[in-house]
Structures are given as structure tokens and as C-alpha cells.
C-alpha atoms as a PDB file:
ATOM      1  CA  UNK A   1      -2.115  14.670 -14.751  1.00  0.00           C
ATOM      2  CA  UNK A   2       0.902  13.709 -12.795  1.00  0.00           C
ATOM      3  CA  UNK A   3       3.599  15.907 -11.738  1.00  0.00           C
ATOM      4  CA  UNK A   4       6.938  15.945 -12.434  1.00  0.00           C
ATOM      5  CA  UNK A   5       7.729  14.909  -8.852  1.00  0.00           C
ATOM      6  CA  UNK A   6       5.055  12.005  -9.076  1.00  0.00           C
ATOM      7  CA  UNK A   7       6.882  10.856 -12.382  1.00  0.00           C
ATOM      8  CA  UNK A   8      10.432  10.026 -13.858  1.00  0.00           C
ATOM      9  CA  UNK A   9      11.160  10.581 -17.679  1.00  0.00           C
ATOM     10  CA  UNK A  10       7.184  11.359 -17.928  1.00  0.00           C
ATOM     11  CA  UNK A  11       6.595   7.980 -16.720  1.00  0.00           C
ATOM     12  CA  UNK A  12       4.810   6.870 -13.440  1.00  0.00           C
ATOM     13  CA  UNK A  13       5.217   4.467 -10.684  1.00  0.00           C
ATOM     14  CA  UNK A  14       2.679   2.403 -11.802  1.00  0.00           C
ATOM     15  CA  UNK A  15       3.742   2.535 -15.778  1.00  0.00           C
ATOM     16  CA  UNK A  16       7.295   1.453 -14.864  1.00  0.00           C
ATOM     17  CA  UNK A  17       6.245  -1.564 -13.394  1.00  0.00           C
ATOM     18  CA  UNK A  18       3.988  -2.622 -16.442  1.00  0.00           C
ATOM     19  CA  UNK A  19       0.506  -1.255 -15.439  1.00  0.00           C
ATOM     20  CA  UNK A  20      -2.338  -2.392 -13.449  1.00  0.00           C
ATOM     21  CA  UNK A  21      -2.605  -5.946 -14.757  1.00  0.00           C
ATOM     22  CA  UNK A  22       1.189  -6.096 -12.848  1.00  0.00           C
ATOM     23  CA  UNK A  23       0.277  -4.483  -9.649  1.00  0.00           C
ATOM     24  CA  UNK A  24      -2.864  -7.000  -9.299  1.00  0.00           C
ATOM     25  CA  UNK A  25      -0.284  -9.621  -9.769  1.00  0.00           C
ATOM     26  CA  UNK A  26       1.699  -8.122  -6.753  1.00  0.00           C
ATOM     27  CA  UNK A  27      -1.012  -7.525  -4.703  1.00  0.00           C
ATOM     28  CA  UNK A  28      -2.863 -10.755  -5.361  1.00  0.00           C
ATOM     29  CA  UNK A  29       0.863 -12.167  -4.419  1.00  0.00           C
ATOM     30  CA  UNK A  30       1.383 -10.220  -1.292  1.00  0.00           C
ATOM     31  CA  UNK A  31      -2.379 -11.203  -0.178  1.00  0.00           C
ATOM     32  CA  UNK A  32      -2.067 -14.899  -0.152  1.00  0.00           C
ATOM     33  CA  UNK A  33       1.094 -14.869   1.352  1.00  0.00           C
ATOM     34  CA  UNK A  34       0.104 -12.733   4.271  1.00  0.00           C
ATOM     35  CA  UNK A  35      -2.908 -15.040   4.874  1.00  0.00           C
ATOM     36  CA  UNK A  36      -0.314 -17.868   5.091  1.00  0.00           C
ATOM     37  CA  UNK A  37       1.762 -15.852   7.459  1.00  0.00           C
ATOM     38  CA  UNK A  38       1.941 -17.402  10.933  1.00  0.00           C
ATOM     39  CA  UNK A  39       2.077 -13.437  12.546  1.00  0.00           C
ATOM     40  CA  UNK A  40       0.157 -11.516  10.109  1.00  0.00           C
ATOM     41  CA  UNK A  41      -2.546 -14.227   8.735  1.00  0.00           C
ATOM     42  CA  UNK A  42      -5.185 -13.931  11.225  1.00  0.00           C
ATOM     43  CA  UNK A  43      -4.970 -10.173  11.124  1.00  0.00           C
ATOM     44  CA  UNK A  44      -5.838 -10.337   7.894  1.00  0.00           C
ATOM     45  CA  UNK A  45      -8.205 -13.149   7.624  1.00  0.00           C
ATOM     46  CA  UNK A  46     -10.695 -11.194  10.164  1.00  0.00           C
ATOM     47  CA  UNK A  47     -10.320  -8.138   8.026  1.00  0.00           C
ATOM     48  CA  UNK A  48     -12.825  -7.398   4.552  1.00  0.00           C
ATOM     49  CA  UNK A  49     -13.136  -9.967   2.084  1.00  0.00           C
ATOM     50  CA  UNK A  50     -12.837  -7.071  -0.466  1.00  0.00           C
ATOM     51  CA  UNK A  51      -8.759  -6.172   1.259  1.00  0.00           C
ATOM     52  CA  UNK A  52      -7.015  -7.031  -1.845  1.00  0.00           C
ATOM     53  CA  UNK A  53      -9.554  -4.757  -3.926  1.00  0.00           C
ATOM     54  CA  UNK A  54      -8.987  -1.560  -1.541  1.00  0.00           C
ATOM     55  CA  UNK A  55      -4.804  -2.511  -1.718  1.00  0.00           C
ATOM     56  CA  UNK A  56      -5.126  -2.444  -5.444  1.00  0.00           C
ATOM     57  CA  UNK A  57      -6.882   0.748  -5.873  1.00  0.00           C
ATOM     58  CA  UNK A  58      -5.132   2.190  -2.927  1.00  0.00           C
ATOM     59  CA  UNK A  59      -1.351   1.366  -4.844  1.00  0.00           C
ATOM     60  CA  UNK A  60      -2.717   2.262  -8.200  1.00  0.00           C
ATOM     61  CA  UNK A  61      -3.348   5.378  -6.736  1.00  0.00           C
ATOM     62  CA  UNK A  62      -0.415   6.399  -5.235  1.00  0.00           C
ATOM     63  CA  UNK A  63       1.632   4.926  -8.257  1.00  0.00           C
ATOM     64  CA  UNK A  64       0.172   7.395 -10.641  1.00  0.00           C
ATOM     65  CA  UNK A  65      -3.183   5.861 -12.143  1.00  0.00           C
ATOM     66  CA  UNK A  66      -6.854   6.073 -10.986  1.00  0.00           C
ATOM     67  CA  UNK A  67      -8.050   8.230  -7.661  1.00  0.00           C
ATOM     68  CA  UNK A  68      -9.670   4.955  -7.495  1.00  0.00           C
ATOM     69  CA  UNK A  69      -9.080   3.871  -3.612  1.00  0.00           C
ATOM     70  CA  UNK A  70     -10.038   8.024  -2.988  1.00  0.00           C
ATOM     71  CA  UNK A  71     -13.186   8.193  -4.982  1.00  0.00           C
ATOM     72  CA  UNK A  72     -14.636   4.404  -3.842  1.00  0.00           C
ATOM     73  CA  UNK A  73     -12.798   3.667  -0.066  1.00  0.00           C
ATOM     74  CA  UNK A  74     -13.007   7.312   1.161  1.00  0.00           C
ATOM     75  CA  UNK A  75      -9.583   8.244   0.685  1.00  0.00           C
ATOM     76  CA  UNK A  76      -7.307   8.424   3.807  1.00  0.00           C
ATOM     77  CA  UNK A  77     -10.380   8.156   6.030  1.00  0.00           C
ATOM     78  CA  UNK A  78     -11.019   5.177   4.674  1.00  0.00           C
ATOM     79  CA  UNK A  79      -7.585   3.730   5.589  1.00  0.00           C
ATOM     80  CA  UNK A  80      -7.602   5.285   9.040  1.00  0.00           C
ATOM     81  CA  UNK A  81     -11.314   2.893   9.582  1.00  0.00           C
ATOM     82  CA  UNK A  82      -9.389  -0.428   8.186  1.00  0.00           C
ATOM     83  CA  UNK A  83      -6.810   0.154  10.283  1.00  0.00           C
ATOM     84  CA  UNK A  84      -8.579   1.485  13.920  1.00  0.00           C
ATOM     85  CA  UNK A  85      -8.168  -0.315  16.821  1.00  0.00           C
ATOM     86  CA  UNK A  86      -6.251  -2.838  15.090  1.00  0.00           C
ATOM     87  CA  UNK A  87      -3.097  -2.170  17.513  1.00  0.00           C
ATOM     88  CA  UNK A  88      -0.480  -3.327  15.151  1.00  0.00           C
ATOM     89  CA  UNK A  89       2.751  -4.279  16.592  1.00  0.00           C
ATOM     90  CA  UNK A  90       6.185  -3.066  15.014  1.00  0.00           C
ATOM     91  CA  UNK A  91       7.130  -6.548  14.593  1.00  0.00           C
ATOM     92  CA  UNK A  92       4.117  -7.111  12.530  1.00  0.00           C
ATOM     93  CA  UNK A  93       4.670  -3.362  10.591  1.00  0.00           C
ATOM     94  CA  UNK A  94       8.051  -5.201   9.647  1.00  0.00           C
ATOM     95  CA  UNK A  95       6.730  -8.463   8.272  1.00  0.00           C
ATOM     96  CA  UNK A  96       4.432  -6.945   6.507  1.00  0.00           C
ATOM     97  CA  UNK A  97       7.101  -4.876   4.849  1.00  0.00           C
ATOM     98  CA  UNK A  98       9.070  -8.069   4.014  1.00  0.00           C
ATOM     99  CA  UNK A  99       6.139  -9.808   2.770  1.00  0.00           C
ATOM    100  CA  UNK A 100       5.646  -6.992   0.257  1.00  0.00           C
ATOM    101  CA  UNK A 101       8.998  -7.134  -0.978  1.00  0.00           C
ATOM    102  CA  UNK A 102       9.308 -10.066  -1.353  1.00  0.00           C
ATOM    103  CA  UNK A 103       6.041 -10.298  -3.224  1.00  0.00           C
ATOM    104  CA  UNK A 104       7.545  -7.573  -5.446  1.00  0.00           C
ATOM    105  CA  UNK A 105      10.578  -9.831  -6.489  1.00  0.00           C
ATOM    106  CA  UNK A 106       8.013 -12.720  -6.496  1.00  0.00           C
ATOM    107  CA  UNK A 107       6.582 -11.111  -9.204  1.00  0.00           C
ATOM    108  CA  UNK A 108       9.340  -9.706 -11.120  1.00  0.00           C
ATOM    109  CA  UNK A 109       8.497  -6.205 -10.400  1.00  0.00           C
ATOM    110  CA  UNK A 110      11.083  -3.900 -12.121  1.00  0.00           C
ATOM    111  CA  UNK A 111      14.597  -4.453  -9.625  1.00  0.00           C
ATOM    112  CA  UNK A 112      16.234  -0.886 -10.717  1.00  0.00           C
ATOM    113  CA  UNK A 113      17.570   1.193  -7.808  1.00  0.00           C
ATOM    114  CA  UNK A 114      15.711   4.326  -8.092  1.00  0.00           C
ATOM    115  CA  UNK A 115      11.871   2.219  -8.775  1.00  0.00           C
ATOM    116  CA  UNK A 116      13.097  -0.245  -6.084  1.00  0.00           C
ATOM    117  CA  UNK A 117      13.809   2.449  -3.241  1.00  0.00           C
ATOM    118  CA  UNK A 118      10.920   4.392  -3.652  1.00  0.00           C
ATOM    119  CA  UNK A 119       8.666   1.407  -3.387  1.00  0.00           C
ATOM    120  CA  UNK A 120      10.516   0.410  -0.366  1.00  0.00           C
ATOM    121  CA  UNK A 121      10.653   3.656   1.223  1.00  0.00           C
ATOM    122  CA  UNK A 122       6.822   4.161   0.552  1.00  0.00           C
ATOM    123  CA  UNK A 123       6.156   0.478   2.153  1.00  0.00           C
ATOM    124  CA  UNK A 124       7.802   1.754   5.250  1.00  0.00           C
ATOM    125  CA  UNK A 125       6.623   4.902   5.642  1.00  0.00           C
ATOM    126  CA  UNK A 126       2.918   3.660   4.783  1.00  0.00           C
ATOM    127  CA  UNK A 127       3.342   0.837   7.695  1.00  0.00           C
ATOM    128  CA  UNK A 128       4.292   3.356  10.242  1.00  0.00           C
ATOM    129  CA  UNK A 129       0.992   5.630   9.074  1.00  0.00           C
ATOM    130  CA  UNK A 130      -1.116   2.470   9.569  1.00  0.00           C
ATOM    131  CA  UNK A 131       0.413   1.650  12.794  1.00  0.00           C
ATOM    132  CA  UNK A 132      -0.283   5.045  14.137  1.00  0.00           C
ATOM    133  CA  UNK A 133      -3.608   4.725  12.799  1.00  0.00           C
ATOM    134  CA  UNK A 134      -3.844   1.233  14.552  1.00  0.00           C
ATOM    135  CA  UNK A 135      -3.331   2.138  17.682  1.00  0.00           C
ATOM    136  CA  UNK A 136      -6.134   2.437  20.494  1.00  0.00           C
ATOM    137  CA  UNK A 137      -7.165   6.021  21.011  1.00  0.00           C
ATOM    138  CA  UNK A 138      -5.488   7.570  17.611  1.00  0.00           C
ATOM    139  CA  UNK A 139      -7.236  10.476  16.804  1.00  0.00           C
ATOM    140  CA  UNK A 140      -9.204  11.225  13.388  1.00  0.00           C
ATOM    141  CA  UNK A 141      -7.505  13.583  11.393  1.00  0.00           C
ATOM    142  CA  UNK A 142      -9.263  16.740  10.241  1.00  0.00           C
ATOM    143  CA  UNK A 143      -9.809  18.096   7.603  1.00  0.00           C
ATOM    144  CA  UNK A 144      -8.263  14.268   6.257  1.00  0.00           C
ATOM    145  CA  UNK A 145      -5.175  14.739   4.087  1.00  0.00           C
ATOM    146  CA  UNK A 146      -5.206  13.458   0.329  1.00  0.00           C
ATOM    147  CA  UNK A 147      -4.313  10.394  -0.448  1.00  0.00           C
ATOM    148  CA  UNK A 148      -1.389  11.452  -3.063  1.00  0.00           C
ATOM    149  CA  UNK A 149       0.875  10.320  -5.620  1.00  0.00           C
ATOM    150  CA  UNK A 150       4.407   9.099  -4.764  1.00  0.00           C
ATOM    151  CA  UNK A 151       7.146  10.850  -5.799  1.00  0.00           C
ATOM    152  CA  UNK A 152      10.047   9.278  -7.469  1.00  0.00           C
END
């Protein structure tokens, strides 16, 4: 059950933006457009075939719904081993920010303030974890942290 910090009027991230069949829609969005991308596209074509499945589970998870990305991609271990030794720049951190938002307004994700700052604020701060993760010689984290639920 989510908490009152991980909801808003009883209602989650991932309810306010219409459910899962809406956050595949973003994802599925964000994913083609970053394999277009002339910075970010071979990045991600070298990565897992499966990347759009973990980014779904992973945002369904932190937007309130299934501990799906936890109980089936190991959780924030799991991120840390898509991530390592990936050495991501800060200019690509960035783009990959602006290709998520703008794959949320592709989309029509909801555009109010306080659903639209949290999202963006999570982006960011979830680049910077991945970059840290990226880099050559980051260290494993032990015991590994939950994954979590954003709070809104």
C-alpha cells in the first residue's frame, strides 16, 4: 500500500497519468526516440533487447504500482549492472532527460505543475544515480538500497 508521501489525494504517480497502458506508451515513446538519437542511439542499441521491458517495470514501480522491476531485474542491483562501465557523459545524462520529457508531452502525459515537477525532478535525479553507477570503478553498494516509490 502506498504512503501518503508516495501519493496525492490517495492517488499515485502512476494512476494520475492513466495507468500502465499510459506509461508503456511513454516508454515505448522515449525508446524509439533514443534509438534515433544521434548521441544516445548507439548506447542504447548495444544495450538488452528487453530495455524498454526493465524501464517499464522499473517506472511502474517507482510511480506506485507493481515491485515489478524489484522482484524480476533485481532491484537497484539490477540497475547498477545495466548501467556499469557504461561511462555516461553529463551531456548524454542531459539528453536523455530531454528525450524523456519530451516523450512525456509526446504522449500527453498529465502537464499539471505538481505531476510535471516530480517527474522531472525524479528524471534528473535518476540520471545522475545512473551516471554514478556508469562510471569506471563505481563501487557496489551494500546492503543495495530499495528501489522505492516517488514521493509527490
Amino acid at each position: 500500500m502506498a504512503t501518503e508521501q508516495e501519493t496525492r489525494d490517495g492517488v499515485t504517480m502512476l494512476e494520475h497519468l492513466g495507468g500502465r497502458a499510459k506509461l508503456k506508451e511513454f516508454v515505448d515513446y522515449f525508446h524509439h526516440s533514443v534509438l534515433a538519437d544521434d548521441l544516445l542511439g548507439e548506447m542504447f542499441a548495444k544495450g538488452k533487447p528487453t530495455h524498454a521491458a526493465h524501464l517499464l517495470a522499473f517506472f511502474e514501480e517507482v510511480m506506485g504500482g507493481r515491485k515489478g522491476y524489484t522482484e524480476h531485474y533485481n532491484g537497484v542491483e539490477g540497475l547498477f549492472d545495466a548501467h556499469e562501465g557504461l561511462a555516461i557523459t553529463d551531456e548524454q545524462r542531459r539528453r536523455f532527460v530531454a528525450l524523456m520529457l519530451a516523450a512525456a508531452d509526446a504522449v500527453g502525459l498529465p502537464n499539471d505543475e505538481r505531476f510535471r515537477s516530480a517527474l522531472a525532478a525524479r528524471i534528473e535525479a535518476g540520471s545522475m544515480f545512473s551516471m554514478i553507477l556508469s562510471q569506471p570503478g563505481a563501487a557496489r553498494l551494500w546492503p543495495w538500497p530499495p528501489v522505492g516509490t516517488y514521493e509527490w
